[in-house]
N, C-alpha and C. Protein backbone atom coordinates (compact mmCIF):
# COMPACT_ATOMS: atom_id res chain seq x y z
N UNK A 1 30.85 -7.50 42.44
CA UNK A 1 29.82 -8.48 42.15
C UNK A 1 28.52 -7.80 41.73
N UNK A 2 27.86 -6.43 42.47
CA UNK A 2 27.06 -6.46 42.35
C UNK A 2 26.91 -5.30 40.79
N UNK A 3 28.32 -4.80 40.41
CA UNK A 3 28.28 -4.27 38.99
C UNK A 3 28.23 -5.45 37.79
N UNK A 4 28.66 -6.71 37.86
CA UNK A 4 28.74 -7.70 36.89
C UNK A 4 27.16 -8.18 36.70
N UNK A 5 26.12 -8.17 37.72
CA UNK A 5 24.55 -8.35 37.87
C UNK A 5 23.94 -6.37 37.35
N UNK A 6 24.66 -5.99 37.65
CA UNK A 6 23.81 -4.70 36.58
C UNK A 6 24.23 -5.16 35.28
N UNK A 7 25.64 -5.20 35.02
CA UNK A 7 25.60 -5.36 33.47
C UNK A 7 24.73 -6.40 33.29
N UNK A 8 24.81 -7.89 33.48
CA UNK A 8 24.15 -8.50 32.88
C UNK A 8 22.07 -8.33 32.62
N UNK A 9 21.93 -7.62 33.69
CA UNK A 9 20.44 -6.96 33.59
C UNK A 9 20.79 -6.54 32.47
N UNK A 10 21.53 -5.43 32.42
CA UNK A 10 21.16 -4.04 31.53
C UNK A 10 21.19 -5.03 30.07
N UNK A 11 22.11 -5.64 29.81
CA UNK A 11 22.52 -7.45 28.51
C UNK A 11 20.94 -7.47 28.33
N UNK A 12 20.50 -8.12 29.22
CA UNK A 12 19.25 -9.27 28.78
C UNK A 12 18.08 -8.17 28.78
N UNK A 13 18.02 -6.88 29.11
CA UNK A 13 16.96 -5.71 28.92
C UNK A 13 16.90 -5.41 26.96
N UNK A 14 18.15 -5.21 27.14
CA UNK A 14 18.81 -4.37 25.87
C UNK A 14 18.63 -5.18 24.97
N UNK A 15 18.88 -7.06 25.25
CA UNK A 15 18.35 -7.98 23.81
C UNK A 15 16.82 -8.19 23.61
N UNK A 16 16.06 -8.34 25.13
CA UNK A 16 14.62 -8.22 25.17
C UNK A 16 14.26 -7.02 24.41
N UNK A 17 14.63 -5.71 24.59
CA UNK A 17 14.04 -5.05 23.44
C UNK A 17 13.88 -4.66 22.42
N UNK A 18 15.41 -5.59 21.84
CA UNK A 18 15.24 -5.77 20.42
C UNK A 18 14.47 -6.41 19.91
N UNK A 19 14.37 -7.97 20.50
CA UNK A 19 13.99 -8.90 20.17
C UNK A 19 12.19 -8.29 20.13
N UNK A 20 11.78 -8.17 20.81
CA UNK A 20 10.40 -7.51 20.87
C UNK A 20 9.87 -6.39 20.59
N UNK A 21 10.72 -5.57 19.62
CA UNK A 21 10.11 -4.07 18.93
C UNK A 21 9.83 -4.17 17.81
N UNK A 22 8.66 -4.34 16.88
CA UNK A 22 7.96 -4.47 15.90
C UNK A 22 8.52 -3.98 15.15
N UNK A 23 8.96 -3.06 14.79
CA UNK A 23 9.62 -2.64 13.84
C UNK A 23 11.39 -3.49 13.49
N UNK A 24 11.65 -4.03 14.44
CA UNK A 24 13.16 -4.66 14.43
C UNK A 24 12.67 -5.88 13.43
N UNK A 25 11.37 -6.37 13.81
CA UNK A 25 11.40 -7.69 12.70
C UNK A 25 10.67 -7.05 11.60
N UNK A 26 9.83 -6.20 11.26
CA UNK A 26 9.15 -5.77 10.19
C UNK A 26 10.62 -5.49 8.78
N UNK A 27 11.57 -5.36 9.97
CA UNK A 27 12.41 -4.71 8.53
C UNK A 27 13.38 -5.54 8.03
N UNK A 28 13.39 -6.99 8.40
CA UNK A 28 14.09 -7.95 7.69
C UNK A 28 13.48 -8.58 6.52
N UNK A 29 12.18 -8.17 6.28
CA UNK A 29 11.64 -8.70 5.50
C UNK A 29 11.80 -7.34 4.15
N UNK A 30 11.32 -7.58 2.84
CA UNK A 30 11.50 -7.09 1.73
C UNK A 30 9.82 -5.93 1.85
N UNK A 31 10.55 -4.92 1.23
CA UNK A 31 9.13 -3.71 0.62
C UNK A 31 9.37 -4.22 -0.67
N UNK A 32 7.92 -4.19 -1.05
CA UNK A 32 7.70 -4.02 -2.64
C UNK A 32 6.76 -3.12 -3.00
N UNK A 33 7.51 -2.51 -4.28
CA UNK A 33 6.60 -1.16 -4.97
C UNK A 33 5.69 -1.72 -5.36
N UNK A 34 4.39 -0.97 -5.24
CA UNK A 34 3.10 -1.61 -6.04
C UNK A 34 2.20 -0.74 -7.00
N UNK A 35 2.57 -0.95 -7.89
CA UNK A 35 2.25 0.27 -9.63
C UNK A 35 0.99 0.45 -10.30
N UNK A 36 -0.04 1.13 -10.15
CA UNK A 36 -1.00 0.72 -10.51
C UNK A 36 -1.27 1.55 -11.55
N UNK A 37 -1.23 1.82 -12.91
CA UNK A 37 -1.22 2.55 -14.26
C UNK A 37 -2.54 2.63 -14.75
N UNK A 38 -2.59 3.45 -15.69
CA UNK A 38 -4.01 3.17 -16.66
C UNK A 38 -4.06 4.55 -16.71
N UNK A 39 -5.97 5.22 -17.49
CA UNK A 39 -6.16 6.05 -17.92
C UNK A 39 -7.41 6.11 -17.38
N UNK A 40 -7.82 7.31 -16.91
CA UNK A 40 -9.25 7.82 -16.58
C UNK A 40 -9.91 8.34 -18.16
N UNK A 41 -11.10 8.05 -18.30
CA UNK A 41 -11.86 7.90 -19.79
C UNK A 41 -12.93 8.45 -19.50
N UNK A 42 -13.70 9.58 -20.30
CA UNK A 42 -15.69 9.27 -19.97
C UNK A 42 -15.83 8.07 -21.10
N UNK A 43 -17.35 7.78 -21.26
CA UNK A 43 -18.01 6.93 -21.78
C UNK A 43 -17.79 6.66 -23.18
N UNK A 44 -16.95 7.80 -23.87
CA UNK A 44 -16.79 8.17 -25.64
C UNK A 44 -15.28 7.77 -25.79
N UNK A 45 -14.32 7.24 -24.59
CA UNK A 45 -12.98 6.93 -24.53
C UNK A 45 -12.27 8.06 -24.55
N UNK A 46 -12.45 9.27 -24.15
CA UNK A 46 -11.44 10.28 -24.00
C UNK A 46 -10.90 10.81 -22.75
N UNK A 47 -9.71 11.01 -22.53
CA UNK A 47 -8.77 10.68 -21.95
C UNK A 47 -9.28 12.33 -20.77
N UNK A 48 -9.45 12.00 -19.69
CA UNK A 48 -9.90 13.25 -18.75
C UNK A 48 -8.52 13.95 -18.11
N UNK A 49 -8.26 15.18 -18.58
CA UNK A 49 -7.14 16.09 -17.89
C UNK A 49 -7.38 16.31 -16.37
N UNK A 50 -6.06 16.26 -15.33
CA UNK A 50 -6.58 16.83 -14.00
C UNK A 50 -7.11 16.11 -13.16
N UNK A 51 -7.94 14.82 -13.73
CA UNK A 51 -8.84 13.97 -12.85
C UNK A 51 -7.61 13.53 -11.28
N UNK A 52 -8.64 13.32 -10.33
CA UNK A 52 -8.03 12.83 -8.87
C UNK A 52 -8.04 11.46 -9.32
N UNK A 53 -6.53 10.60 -9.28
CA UNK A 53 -7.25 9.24 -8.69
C UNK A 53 -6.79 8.83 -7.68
N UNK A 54 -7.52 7.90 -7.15
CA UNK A 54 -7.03 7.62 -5.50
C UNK A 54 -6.72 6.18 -4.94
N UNK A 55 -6.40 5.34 -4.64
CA UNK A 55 -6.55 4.12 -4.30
C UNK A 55 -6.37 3.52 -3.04
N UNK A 56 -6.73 2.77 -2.80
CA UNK A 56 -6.60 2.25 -0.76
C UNK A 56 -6.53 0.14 -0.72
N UNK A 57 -6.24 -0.06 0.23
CA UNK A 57 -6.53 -1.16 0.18
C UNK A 57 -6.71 -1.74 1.94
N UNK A 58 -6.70 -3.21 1.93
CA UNK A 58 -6.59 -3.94 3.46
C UNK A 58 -5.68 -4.80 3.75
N UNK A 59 -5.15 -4.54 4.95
CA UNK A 59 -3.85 -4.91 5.57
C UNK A 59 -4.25 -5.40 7.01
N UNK A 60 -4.01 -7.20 6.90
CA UNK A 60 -4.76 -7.41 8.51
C UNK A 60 -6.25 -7.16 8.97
N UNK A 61 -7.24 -7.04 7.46
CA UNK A 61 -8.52 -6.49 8.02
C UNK A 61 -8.54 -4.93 8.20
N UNK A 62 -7.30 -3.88 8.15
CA UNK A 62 -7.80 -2.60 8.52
C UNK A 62 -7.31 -1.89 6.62
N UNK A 63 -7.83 -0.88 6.99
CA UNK A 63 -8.01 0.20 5.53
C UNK A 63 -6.31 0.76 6.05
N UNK A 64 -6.35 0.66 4.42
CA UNK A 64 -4.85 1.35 4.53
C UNK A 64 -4.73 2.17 2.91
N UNK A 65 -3.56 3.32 3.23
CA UNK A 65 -3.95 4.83 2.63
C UNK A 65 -4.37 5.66 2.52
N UNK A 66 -4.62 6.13 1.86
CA UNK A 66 -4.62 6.40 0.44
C UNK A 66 -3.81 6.89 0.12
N UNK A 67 -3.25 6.31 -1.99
CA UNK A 67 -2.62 7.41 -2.30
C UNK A 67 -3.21 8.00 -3.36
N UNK A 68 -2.64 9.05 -3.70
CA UNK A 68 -3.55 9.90 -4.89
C UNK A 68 -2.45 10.20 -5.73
N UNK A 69 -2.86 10.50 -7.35
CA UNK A 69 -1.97 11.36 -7.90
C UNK A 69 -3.45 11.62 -8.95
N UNK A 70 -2.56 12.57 -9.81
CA UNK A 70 -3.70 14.00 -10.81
C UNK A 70 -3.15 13.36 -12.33
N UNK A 71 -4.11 12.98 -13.01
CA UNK A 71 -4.17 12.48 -14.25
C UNK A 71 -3.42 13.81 -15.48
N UNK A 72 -2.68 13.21 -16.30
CA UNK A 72 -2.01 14.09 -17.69
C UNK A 72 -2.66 14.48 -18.07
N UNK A 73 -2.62 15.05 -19.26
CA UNK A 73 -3.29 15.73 -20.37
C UNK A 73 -4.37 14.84 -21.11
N UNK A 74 -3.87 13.71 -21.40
CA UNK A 74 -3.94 12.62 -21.89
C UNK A 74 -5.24 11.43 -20.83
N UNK A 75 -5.10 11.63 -19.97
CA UNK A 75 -5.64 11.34 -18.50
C UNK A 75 -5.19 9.86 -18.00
N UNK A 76 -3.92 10.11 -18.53
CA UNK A 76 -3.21 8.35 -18.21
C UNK A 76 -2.59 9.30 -16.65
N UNK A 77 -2.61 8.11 -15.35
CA UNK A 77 -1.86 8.32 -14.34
C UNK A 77 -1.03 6.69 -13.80
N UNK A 78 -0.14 6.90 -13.02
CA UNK A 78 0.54 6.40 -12.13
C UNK A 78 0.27 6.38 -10.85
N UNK A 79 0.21 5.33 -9.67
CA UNK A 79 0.32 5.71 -8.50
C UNK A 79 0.92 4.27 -8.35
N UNK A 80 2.14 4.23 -7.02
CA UNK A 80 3.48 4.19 -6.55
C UNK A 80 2.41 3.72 -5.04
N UNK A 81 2.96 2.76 -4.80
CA UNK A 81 3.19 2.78 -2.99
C UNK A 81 4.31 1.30 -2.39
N UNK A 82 4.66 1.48 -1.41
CA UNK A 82 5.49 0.72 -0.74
C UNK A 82 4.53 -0.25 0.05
N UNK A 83 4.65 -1.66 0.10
CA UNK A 83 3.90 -2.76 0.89
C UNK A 83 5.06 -3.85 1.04
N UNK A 84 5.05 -3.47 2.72
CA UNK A 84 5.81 -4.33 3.40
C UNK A 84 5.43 -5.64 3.68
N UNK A 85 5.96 -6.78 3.32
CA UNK A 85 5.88 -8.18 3.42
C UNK A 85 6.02 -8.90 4.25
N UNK A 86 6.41 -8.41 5.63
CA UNK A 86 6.44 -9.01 7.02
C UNK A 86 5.06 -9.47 7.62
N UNK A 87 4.77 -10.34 7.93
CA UNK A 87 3.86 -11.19 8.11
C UNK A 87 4.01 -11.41 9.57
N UNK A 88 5.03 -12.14 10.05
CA UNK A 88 4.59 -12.43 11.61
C UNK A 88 6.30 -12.78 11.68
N UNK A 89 6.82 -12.82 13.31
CA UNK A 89 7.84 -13.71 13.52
C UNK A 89 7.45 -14.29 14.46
N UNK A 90 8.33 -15.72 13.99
CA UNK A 90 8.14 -17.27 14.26
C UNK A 90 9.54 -17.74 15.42
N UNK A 91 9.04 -17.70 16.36
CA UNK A 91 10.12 -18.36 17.44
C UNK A 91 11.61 -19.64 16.21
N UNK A 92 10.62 -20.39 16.13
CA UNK A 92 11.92 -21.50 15.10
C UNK A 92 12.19 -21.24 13.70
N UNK A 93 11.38 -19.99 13.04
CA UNK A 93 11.52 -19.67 11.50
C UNK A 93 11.97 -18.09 11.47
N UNK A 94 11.99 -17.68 12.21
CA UNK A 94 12.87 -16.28 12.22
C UNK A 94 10.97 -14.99 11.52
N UNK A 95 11.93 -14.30 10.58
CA UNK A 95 10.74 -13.60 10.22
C UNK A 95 10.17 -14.35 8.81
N UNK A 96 8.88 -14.48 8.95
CA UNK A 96 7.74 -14.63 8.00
C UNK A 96 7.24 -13.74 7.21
N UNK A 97 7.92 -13.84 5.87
CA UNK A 97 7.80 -12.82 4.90
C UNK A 97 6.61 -12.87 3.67
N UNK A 98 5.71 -13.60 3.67
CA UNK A 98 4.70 -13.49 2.70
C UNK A 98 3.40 -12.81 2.86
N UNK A 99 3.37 -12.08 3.32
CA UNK A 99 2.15 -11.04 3.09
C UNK A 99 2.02 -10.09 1.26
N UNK A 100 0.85 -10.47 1.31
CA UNK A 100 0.36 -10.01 -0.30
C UNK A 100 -0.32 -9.43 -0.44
N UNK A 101 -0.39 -8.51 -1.28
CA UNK A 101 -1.59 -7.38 -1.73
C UNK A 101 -2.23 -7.97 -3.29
N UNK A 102 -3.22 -8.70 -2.90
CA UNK A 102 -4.07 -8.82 -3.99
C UNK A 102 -4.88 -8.06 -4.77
N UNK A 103 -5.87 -7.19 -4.21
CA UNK A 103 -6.58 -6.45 -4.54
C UNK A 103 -6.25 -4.81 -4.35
N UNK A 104 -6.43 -3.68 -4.79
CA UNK A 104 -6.79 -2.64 -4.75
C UNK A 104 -7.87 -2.01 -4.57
N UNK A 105 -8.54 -0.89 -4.18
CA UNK A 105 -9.31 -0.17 -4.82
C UNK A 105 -9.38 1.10 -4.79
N UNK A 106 -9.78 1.40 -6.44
CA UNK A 106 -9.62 2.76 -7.22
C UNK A 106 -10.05 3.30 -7.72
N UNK A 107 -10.49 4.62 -7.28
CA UNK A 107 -11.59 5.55 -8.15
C UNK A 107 -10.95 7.38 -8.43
N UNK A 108 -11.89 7.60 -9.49
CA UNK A 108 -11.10 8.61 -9.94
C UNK A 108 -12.29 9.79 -9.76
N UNK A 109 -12.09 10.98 -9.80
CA UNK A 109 -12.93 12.05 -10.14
C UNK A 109 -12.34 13.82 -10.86
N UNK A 110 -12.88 13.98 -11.51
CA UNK A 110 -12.87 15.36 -11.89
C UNK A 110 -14.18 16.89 -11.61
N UNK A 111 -13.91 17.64 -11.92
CA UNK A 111 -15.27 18.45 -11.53
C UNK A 111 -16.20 18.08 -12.63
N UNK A 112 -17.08 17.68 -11.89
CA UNK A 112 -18.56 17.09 -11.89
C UNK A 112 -18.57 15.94 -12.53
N UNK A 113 -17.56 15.04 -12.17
CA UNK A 113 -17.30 13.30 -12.84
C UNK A 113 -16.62 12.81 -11.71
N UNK A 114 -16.65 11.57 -11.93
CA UNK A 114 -16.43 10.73 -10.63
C UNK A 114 -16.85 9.57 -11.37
N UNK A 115 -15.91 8.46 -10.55
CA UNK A 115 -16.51 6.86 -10.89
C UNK A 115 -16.53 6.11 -9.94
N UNK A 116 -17.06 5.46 -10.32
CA UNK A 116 -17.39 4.56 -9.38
C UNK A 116 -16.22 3.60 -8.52
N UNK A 117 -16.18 2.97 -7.75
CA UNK A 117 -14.87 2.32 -6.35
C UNK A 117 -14.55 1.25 -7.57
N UNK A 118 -13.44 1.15 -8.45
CA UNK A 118 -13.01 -0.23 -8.87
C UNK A 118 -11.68 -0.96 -8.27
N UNK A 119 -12.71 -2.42 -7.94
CA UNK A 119 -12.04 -3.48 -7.28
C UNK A 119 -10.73 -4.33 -8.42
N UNK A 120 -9.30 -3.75 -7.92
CA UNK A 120 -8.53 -4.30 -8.78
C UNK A 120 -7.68 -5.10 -8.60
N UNK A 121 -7.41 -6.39 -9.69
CA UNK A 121 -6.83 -7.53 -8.68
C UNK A 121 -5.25 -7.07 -9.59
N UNK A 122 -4.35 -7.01 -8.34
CA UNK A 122 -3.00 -6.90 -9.11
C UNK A 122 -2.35 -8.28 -9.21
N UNK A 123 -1.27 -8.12 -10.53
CA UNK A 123 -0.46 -9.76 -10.97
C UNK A 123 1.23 -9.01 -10.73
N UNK A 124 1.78 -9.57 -10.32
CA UNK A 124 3.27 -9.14 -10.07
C UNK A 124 3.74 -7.77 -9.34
N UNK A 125 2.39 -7.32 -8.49
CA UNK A 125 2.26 -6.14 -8.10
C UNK A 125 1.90 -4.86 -8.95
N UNK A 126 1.57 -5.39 -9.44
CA UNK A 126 1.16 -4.22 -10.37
C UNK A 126 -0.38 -4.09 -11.04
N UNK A 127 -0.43 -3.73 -11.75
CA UNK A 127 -2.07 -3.38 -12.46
C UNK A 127 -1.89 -2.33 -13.22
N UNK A 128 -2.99 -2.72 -14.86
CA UNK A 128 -2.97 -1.47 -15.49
C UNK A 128 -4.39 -1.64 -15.85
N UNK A 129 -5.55 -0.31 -15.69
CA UNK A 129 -6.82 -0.16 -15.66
C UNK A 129 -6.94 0.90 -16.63
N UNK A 130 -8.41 0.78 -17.06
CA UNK A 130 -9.22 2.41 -17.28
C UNK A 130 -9.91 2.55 -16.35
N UNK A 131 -10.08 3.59 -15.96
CA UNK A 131 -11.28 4.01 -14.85
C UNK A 131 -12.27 5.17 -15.78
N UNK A 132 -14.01 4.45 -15.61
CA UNK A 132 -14.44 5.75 -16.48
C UNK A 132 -15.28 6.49 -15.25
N UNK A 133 -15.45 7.45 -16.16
CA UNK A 133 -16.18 8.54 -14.97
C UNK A 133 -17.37 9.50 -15.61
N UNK A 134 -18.13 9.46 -14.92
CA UNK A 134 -19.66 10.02 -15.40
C UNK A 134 -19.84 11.11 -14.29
N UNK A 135 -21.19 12.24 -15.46
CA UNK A 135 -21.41 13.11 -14.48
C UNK A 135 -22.09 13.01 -13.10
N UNK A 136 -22.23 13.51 -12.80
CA UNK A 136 -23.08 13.09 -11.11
C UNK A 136 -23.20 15.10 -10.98
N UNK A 137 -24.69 14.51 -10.12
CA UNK A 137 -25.10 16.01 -9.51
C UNK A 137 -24.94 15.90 -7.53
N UNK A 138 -24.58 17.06 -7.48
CA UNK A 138 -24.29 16.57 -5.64
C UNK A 138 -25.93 16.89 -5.00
């Protein structure tokens, strides 16, 4: 008797901590890639080699990232990130999957250029920008 009351503890431990580990419901829901393209430029439209660009955004009110990648020849870049869509779980709706990334923001720099923080609104997850960049003295 008193092994059939351990198992069933150890049962209702083992579903309680599924049921309640954040990550068990975060991952029924869908990641989506989020692409943000374009070209770092100075003021005359030419394309900056090497430049940093960087981007971050908010999740729940807190800062989240950054990622970076280094501009072509050309000074067109790419940056790539994963944004998970789990939102909350709902006792009678299981997991709540619409969380959205509207905005970005993205700035670029090279030695002795830099631009300014641009606020970017993405459409289908994605975005394609110029970012320009001027000299600055430190």
């Amino acid at each position: 008797m008193d092994s059939m009351l351990q198992q069933r503890r150890k049962f209702v431990l083992a579903t309680a901590a599924v049921f309640l580990t954040p990550a068990f419901a975060a991952a029924m829901c869908a990641t989506r890639i989020v692409s943000v393209t374009g070209k770092v430029v100075d003021r005359q439209g030419r394309g900056i080699p090497g430049a940093i660009v960087g981007a971050s955004w908010t999740r729940d009110q807190l800062p989240q990232g950054p990622v970076h990648a280094l501009t072509e020849a050309d000074g067109a870049f790419q940056l790539r990130f994963q944004f998970n869509t789990f939102t909350k779980n709902s006792l009678f709706r299981g997991d709540v999957c619409n969380e959205r990334l509207d905005v970005v923001s993205v700035s670029a720099s090279a030695q002795g250029l830099r631009s300014e923080y641009v606020q970017v609104p993405l459409k289908d997850w994605q975005a394609d920008i110029n970012i320009v960049v001027d000299p600055y003295r430190e």
